[in-house]
C-alpha atoms as a PDB file:
ATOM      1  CA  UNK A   1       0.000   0.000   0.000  1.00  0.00           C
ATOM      2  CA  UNK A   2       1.224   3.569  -1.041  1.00  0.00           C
ATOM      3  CA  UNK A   3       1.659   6.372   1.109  1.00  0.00           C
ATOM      4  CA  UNK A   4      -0.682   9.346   0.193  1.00  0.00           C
ATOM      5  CA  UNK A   5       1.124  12.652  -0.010  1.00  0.00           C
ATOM      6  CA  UNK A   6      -0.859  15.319   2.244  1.00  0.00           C
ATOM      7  CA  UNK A   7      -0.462  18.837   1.208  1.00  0.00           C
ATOM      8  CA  UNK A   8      -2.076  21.908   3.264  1.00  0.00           C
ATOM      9  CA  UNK A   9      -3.354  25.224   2.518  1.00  0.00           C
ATOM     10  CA  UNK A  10      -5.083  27.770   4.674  1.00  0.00           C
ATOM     11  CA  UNK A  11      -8.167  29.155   3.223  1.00  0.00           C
ATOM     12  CA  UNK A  12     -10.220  32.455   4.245  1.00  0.00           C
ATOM     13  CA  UNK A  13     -13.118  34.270   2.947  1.00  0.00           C
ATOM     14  CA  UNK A  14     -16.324  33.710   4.859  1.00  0.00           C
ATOM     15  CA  UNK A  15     -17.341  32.368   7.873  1.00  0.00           C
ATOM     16  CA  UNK A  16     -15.471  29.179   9.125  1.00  0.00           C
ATOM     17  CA  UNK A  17     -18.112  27.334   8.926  1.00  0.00           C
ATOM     18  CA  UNK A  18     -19.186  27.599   5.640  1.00  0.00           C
ATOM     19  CA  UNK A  19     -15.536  27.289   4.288  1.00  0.00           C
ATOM     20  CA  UNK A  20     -15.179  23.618   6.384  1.00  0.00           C
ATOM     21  CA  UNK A  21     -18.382  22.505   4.780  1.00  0.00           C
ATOM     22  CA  UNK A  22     -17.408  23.280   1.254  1.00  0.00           C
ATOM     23  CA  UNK A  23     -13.771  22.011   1.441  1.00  0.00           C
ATOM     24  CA  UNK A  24     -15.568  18.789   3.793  1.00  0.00           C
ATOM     25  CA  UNK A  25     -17.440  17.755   0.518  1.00  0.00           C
ATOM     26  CA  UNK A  26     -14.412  17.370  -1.964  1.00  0.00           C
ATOM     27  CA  UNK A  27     -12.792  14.188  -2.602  1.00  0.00           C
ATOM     28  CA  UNK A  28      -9.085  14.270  -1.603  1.00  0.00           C
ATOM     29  CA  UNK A  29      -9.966  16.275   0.857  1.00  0.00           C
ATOM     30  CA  UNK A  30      -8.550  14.597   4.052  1.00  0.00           C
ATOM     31  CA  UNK A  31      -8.788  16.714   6.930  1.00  0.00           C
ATOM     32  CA  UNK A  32     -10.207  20.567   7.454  1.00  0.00           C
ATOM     33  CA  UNK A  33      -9.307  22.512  10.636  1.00  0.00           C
ATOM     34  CA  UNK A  34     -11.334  25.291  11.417  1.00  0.00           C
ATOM     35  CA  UNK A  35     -10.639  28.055  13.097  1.00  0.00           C
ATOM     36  CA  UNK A  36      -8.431  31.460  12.973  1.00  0.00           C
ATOM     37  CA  UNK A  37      -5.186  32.324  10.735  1.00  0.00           C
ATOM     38  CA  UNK A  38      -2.971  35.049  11.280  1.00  0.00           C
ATOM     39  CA  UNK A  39      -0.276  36.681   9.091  1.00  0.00           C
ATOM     40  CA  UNK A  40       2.971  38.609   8.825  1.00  0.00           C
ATOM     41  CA  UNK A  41       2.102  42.079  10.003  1.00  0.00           C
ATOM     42  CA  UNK A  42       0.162  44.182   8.593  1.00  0.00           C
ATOM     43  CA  UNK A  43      -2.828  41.200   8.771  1.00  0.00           C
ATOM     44  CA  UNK A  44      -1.755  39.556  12.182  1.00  0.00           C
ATOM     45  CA  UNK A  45      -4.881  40.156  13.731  1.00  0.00           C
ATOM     46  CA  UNK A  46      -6.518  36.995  13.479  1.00  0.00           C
ATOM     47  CA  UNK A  47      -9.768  36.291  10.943  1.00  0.00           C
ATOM     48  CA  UNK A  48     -11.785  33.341  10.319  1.00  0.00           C
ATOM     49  CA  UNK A  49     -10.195  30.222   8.289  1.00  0.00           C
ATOM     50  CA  UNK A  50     -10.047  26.834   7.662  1.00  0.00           C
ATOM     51  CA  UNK A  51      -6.476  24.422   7.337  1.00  0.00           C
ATOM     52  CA  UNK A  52      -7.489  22.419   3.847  1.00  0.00           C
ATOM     53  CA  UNK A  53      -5.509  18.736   3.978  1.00  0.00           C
ATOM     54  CA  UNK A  54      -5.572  17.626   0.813  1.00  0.00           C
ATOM     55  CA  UNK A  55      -4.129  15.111  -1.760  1.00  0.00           C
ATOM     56  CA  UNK A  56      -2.826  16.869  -4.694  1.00  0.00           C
ATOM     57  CA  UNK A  57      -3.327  14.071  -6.915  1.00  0.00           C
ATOM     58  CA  UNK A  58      -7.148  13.863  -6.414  1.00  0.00           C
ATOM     59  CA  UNK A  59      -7.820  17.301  -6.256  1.00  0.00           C
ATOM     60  CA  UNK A  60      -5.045  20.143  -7.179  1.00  0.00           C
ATOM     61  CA  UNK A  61      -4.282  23.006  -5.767  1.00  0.00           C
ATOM     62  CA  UNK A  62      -5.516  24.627  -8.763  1.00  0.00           C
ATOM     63  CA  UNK A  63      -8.744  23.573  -8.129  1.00  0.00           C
ATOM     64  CA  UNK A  64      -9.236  24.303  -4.423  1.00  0.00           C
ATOM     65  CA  UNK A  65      -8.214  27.848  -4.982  1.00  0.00           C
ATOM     66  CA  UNK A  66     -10.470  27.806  -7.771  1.00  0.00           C
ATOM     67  CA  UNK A  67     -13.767  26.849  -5.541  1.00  0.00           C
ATOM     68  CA  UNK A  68     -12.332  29.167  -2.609  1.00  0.00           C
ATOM     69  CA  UNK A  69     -12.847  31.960  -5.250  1.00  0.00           C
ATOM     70  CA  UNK A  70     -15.955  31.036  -6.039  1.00  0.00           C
ATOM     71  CA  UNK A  71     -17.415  30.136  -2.928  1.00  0.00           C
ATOM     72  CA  UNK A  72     -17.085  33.263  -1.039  1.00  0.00           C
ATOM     73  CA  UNK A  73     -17.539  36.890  -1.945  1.00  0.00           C
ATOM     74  CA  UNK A  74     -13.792  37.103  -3.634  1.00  0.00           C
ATOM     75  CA  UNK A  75     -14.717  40.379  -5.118  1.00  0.00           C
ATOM     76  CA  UNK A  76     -16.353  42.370  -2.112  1.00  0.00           C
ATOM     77  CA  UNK A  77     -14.227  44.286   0.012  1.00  0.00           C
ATOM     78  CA  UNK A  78     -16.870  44.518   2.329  1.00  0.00           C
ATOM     79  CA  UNK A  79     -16.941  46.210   6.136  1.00  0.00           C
ATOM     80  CA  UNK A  80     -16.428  42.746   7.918  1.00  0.00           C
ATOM     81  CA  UNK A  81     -13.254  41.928   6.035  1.00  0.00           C
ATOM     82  CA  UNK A  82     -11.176  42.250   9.009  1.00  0.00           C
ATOM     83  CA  UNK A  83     -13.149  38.966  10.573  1.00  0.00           C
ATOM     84  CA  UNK A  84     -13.449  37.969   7.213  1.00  0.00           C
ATOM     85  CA  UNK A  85     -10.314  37.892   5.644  1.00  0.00           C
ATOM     86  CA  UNK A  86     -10.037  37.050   1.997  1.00  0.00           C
ATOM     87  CA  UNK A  87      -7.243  34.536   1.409  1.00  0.00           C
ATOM     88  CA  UNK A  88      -5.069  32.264   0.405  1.00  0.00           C
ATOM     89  CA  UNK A  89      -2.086  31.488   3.058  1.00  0.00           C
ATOM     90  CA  UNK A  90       0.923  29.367   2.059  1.00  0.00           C
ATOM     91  CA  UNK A  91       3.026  27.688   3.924  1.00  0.00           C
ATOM     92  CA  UNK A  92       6.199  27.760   1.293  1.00  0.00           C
ATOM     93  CA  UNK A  93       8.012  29.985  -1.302  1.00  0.00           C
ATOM     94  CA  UNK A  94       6.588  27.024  -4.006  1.00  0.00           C
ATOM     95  CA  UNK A  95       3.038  27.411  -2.720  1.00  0.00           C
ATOM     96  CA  UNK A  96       3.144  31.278  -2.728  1.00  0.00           C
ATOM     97  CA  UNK A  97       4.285  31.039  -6.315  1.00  0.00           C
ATOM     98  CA  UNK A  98       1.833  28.380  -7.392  1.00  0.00           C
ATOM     99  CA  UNK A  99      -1.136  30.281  -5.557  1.00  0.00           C
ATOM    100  CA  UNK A 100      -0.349  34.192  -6.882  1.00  0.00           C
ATOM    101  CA  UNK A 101      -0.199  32.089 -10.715  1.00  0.00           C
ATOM    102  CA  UNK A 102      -3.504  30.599  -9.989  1.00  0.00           C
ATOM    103  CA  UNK A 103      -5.396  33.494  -8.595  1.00  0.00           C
ATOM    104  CA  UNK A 104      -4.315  35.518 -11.565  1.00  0.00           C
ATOM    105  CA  UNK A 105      -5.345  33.267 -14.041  1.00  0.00           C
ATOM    106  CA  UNK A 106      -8.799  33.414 -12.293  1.00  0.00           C
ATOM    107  CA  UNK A 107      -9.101  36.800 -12.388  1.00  0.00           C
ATOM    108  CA  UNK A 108     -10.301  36.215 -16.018  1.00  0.00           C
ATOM    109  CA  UNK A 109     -13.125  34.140 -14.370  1.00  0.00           C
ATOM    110  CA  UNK A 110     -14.513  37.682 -12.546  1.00  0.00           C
ATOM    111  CA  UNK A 111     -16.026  40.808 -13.756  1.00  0.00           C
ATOM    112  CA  UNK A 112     -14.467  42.927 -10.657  1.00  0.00           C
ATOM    113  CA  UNK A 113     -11.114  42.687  -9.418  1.00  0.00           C
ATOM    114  CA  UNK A 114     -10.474  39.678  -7.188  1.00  0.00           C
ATOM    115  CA  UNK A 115      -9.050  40.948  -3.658  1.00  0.00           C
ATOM    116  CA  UNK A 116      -7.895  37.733  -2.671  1.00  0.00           C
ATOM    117  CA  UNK A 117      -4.867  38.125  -0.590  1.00  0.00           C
ATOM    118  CA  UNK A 118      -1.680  35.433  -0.984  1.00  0.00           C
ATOM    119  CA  UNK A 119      -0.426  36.050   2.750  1.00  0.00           C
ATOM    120  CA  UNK A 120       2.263  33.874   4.454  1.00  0.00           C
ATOM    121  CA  UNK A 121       0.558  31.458   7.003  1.00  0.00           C
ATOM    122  CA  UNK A 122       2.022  32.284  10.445  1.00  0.00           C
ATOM    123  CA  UNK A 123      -0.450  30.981  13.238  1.00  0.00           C
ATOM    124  CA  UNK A 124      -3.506  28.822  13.476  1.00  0.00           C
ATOM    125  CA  UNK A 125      -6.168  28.834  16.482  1.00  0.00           C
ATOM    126  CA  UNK A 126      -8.556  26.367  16.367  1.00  0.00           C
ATOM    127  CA  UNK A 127     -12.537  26.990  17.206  1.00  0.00           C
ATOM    128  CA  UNK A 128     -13.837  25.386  19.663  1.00  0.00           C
ATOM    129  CA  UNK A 129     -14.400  22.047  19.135  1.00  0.00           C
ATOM    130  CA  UNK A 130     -18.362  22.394  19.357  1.00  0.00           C
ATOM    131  CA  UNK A 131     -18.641  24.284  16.502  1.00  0.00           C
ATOM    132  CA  UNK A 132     -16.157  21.812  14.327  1.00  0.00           C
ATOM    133  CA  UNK A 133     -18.339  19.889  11.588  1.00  0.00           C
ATOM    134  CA  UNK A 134     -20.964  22.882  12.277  1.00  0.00           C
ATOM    135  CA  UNK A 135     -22.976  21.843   8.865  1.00  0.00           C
ATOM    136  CA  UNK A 136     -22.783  17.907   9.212  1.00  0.00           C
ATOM    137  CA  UNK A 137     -23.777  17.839  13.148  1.00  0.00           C
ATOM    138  CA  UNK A 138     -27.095  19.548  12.517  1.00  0.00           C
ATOM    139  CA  UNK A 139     -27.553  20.672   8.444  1.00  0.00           C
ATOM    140  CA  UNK A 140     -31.082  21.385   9.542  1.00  0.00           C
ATOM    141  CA  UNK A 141     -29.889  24.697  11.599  1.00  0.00           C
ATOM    142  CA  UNK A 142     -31.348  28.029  10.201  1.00  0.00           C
ATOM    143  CA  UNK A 143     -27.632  29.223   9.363  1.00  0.00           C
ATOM    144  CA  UNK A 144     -26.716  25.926   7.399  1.00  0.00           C
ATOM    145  CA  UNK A 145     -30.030  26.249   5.433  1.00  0.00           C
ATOM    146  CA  UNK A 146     -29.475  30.417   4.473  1.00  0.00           C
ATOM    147  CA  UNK A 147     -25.218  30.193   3.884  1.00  0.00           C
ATOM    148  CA  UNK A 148     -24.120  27.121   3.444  1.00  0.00           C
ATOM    149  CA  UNK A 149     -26.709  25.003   1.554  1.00  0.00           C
ATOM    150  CA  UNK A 150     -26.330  27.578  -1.018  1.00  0.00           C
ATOM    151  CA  UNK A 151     -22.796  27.196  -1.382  1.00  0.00           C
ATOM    152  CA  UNK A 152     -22.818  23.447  -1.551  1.00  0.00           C
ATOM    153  CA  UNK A 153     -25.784  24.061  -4.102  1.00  0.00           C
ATOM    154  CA  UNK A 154     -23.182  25.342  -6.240  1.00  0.00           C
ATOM    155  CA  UNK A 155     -20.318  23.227  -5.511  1.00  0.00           C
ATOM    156  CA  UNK A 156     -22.927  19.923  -7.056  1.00  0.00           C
ATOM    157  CA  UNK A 157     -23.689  22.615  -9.879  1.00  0.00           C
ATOM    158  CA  UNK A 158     -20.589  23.563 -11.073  1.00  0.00           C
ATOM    159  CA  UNK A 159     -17.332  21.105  -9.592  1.00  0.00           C
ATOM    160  CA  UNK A 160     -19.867  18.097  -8.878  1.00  0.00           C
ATOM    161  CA  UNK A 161     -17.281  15.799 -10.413  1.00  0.00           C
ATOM    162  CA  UNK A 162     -14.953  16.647  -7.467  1.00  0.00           C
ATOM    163  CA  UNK A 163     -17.723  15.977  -4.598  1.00  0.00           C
ATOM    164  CA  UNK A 164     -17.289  12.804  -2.321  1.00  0.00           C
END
């Protein structure tokens, strides 16, 4: 039996718990963390993320930054972006390279400028662990119904090839 080769990105946008549903629903996804990421200064204040644990050869990087994009409001700089921080934290040189190519060649995919940050990922703070697997331990929930069913709506629409 192989070893499977784990990569990790951190991911920010929306809420936490709408980003660990969508990334929970992907095959080669392995593992999500939820909770807060923090950057180099000037964005060291903590905001809202999720750790993605992934397999690239199921699902590419490519293709997670790709969803993140278009799974959260990539375009709208709006007044909660300090909680909400939009982006993409890597955890190597490679990876910061790889994930400034492939949010540029998105751009294309948006009529407004994407202000998706590529930020160096410098500390992680879990939730707490009741509100990890928020959507799957109660989809029911007002909140899962109004955010995330919509995203996950889209996800089967669009990348349902890439759903477990």
């Amino acid at each position: 039996m192989m070893n499977k080769r784990f990569h990790k990105i951190a991911l920010g946008g929306g809420c936490h718990w709408c980003t660990e549903a969508v990334f929970q629903a992907l095959n080669g996804v392995e593992k999500v963390e939820q909770g807060y990421v923090a950057s180099a200064v000037p964005y060291d204040a903590f905001s809202e993320a999720v750790i993605v644990h992934f397999e690239p050869e199921i699902i590419p990087l490519e293709m997670l930054i790709e969803i993140h994009l278009h799974t959260h409001k990539s375009t709208s700089n709006h007044s909660f972006r300090s909680k909400y921080r939009s982006a993409i934290y890597f955890y190597s040189e490679a990876q910061k390279r790889d994930a400034q190519r492939i949010r540029a060649q998105l751009q294309e995919h948006f009529e407004q400028p994407l202000i998706t940050q590529v930020l160096a990922f410098k500390h992680f703070q879990a939730s707490r662990e009741s509100l990890h697997d928020y959507y799957k331990s109660d989809p029911e929930k007002p909140f899962c119904k109004t955010y995330i069913v919509p995203k996950l709506q889209l996800l089967m629409q669009q990348y349902g090839k890439h759903l477990k």
